[in-house]
Protein backbone atom coordinates (compact mmCIF):
# COMPACT_ATOMS: atom_id res chain seq x y z
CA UNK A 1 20.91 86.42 -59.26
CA UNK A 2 21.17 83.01 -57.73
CA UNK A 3 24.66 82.05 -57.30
CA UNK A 4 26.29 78.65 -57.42
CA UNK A 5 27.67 77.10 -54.27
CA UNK A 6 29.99 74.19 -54.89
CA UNK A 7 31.21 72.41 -52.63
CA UNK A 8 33.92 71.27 -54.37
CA UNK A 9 34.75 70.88 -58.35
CA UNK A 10 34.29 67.75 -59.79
CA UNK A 11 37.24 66.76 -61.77
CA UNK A 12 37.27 64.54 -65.03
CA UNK A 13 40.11 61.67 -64.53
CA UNK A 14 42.64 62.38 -66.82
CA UNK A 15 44.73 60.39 -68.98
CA UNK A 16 48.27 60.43 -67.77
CA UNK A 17 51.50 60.77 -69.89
CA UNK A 18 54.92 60.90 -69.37
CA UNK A 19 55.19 63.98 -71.94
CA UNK A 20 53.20 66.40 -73.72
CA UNK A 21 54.72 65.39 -77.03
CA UNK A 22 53.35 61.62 -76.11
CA UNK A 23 50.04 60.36 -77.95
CA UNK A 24 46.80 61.16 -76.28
CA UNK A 25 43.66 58.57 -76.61
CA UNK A 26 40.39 60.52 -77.31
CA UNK A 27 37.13 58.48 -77.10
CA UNK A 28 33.81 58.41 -79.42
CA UNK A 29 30.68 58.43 -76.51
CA UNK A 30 27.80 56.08 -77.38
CA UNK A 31 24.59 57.85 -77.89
CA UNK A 32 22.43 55.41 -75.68
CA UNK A 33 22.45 56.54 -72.30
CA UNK A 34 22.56 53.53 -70.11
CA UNK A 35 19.69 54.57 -66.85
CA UNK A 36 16.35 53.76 -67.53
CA UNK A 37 14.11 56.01 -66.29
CA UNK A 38 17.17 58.60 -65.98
CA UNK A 39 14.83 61.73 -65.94
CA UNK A 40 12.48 60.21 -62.91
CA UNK A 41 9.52 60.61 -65.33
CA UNK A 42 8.17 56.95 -64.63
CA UNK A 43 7.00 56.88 -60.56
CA UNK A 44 4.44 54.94 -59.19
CA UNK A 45 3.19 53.74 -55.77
CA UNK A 46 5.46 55.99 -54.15
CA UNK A 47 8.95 54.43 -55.98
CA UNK A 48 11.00 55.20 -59.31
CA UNK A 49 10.77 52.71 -61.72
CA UNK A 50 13.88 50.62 -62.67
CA UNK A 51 15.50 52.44 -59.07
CA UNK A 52 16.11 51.32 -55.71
CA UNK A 53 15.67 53.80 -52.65
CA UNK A 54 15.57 53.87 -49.51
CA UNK A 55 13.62 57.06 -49.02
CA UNK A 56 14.51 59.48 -52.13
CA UNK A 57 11.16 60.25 -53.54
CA UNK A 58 9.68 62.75 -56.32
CA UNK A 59 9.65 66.54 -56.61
CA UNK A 60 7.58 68.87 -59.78
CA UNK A 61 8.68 71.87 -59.22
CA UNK A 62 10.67 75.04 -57.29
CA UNK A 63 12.94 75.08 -58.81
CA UNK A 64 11.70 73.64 -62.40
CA UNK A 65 12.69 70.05 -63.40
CA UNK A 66 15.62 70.37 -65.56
CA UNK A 67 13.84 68.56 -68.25
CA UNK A 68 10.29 66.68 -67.82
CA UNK A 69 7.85 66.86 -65.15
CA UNK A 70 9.91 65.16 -62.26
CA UNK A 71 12.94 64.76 -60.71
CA UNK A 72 14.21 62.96 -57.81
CA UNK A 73 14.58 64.47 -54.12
CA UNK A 74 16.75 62.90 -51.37
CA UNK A 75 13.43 62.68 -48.99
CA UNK A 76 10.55 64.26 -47.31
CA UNK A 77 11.18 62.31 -43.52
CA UNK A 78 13.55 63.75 -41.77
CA UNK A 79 16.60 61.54 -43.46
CA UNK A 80 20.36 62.22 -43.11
CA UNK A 81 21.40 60.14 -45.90
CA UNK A 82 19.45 58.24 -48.92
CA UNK A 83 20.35 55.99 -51.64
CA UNK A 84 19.21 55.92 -54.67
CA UNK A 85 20.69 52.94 -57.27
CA UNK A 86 20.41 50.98 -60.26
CA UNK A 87 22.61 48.72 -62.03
CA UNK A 88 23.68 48.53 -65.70
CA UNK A 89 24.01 44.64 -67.33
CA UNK A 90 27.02 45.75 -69.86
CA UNK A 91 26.82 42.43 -71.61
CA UNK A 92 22.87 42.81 -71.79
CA UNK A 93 23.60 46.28 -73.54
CA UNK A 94 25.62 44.84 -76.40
CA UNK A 95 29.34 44.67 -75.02
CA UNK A 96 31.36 41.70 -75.23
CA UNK A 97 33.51 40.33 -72.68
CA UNK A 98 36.37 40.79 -75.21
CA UNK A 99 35.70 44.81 -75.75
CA UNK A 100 35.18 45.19 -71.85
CA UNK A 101 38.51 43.48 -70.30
CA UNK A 102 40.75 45.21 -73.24
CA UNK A 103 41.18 48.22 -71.69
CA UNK A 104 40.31 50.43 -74.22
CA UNK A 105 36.74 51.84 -73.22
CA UNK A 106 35.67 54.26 -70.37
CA UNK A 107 32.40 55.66 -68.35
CA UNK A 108 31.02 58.94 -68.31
CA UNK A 109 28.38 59.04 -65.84
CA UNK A 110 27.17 62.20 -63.98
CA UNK A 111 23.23 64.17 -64.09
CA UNK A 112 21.89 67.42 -63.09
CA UNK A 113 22.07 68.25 -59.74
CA UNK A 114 20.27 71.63 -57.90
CA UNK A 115 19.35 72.29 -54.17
CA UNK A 116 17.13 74.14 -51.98
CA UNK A 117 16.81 77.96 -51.60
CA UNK A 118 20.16 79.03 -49.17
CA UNK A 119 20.09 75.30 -47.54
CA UNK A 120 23.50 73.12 -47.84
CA UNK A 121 22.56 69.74 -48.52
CA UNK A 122 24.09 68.27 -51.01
CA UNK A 123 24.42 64.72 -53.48
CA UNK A 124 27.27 62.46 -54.48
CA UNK A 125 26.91 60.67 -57.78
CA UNK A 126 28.83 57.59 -57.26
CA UNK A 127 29.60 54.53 -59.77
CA UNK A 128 31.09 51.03 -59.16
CA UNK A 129 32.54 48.48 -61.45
CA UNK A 130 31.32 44.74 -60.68
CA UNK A 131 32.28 41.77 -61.68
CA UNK A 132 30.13 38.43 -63.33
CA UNK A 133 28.92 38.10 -59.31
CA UNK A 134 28.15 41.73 -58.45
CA UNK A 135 31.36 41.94 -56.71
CA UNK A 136 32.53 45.26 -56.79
CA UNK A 137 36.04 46.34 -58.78
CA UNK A 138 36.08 49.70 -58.64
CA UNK A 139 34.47 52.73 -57.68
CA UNK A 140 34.62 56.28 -57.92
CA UNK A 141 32.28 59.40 -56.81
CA UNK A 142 31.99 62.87 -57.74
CA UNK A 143 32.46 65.32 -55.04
CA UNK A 144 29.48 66.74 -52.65
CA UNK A 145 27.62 69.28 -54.57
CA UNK A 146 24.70 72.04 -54.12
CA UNK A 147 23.48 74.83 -55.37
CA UNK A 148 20.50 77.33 -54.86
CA UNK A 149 17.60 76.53 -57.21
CA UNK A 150 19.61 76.19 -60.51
CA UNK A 151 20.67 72.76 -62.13
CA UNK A 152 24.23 72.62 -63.01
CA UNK A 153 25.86 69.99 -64.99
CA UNK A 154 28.36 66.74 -62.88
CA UNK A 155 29.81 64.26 -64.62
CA UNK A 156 33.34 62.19 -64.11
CA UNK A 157 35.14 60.05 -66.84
CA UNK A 158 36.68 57.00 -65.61
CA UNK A 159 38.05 53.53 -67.20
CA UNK A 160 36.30 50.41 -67.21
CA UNK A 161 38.82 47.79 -65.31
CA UNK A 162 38.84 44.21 -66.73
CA UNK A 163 36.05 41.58 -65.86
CA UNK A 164 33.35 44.50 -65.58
CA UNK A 165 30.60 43.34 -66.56
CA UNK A 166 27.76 45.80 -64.65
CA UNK A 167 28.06 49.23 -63.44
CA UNK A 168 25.77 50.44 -60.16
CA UNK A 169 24.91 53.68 -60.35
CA UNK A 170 24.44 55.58 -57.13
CA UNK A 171 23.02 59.00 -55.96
CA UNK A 172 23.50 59.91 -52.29
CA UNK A 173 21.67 62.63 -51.42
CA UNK A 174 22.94 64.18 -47.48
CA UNK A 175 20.77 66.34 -45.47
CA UNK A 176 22.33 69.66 -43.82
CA UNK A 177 20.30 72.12 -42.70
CA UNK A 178 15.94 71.73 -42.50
CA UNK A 179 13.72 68.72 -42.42
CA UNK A 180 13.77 67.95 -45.50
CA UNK A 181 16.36 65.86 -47.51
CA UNK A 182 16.70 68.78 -50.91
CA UNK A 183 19.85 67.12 -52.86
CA UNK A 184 18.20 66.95 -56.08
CA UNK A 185 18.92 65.18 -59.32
CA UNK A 186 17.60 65.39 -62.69
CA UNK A 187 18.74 63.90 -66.46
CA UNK A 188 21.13 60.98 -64.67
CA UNK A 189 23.53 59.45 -67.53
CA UNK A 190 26.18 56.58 -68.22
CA UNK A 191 27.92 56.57 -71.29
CA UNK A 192 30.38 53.75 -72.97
CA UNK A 193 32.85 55.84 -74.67
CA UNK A 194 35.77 53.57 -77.19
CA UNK A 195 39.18 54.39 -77.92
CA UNK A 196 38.51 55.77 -81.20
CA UNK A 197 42.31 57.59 -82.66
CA UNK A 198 45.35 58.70 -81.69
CA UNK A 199 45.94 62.20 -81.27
CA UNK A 200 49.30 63.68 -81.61
C-alpha cells in the first residue's frame, strides 16, 4: 500500500469572526473552470498549449494520469526548479469591474498533484492577483507537496482583492532526489466562487 507523504497540509483560508454566534458567508463556485488546457491533454512541439514553461514537459503514464492521457512533469534535464504559468483575463471571462472590486467573490484554485516512486520532489501551486497592468496584488501558494505514485487532491480558497482583473496561475515543480524533475500535476482548476447567503 502506497502511502502518502505530505510535506505539509494545505490549509483553506478561512473566514474570520469575532464569534461563533456571528454570520458566516458561504459561496456558490462557478462551474467553468478557468485553465485552458487544465488536464495537459493539448501538447505539441514539445510545449503545453495555452502554458508557459521553462522546462516542465509531458508524462503518460507510471503512475496513471489522473484523468486523460497526459499530465504535466516538472522536467526530464536535470532541473532544480520549473515554472509552469498561465494567466486568467477575469473581465474576458464575464466579470465586471463592479463584481470584482466589491469584495464579495473568492478563488479556489488547486489540481492533482502525485510524485515519483520513494523520491521527494515536490510542487507548489501558486496564484497571484494582478491588476489592469499585470502588476501583481496578491499572492498566495499552497504548501510543498509529494506523494508516491497516487494523485491526491490541493486546492486553497482565497479572496479576490479590489482592482483584480487577471489571476496567474503557477505550478513550481522542485527537484530533490534523481535526475529527473517528478513533481507532477494533473486536472489544474480556478474557480470564481460569489457570496451567495448568510448563514447563521
Amino acid at each position: 500500500m502506497y502511502k502518502n507523504f505530505l510535506v505539509a497540509t494545505a490549509v483553506a483560508v478561512a473566514i474570520f469572526i469575532s464569534g461563533c454566534a456571528q454570520p458566516q458567508v458561504s459561496y456558490n463556485y462557478s462551474d467553468k473552470n478557468l485553465l485552458k488546457n487544465a488536464g495537459f491533454e493539448e501538447f505539441s512541439n514539445g510545449k503545453f498549449n495555452y502554458w508557459v514553461t521553462d522546462g516542465a514537459t509531458v508524462r503518460h503514464k507510471d503512475p496513471k494520469p489522473h484523468s486523460g492521457k497526459n499530465y504535466l512533469m516538472g522536467s526530464k534535464s536535470n532541473q532544480k526548479v520549473t515554472y509552469t504559468s498561465q494567466v486568467v483575463d477575469l473581465l474576458k471571462n464575464g466579470y465586471s469591474k463592479e463584481s470584482l472590486d466589491n469584495s464579495s467573490m473568492v478563488i479556489k484554485f488547486g489540481g492533482y498533484q502525485a510524485g515519483w516512486k520513494t523520491q521527494k520532489d515536490y510542487g507548489v501551486i501558486e496564484v497571484i492577483c494582478q491588476d489592469k497592468n499585470h502588476k501583481s496584488i496578491a499572492y498566495t501558494q499552497t504548501q510543498g507537496f509529494y506523494s508516491n505514485h497516487r494523485w491526491y487532491q490541493r486546492s486553497l480558497i482565497v479572496k479576490i482583492p479590489k482592482n483584480t482583473r487577471y489571476i496567474k496561475y503557477t505550478f513550481i515543480a522542485h527537484r530533490k532526489n534523481g535526475r529527473n524533475n517528478d513533481a507532477y500535476l494533473d486536472d489544474a482548476f480556478i474557480y470564481i466562487g460569489k457570496a451567495n447567503s448568510i448563514d447563521s
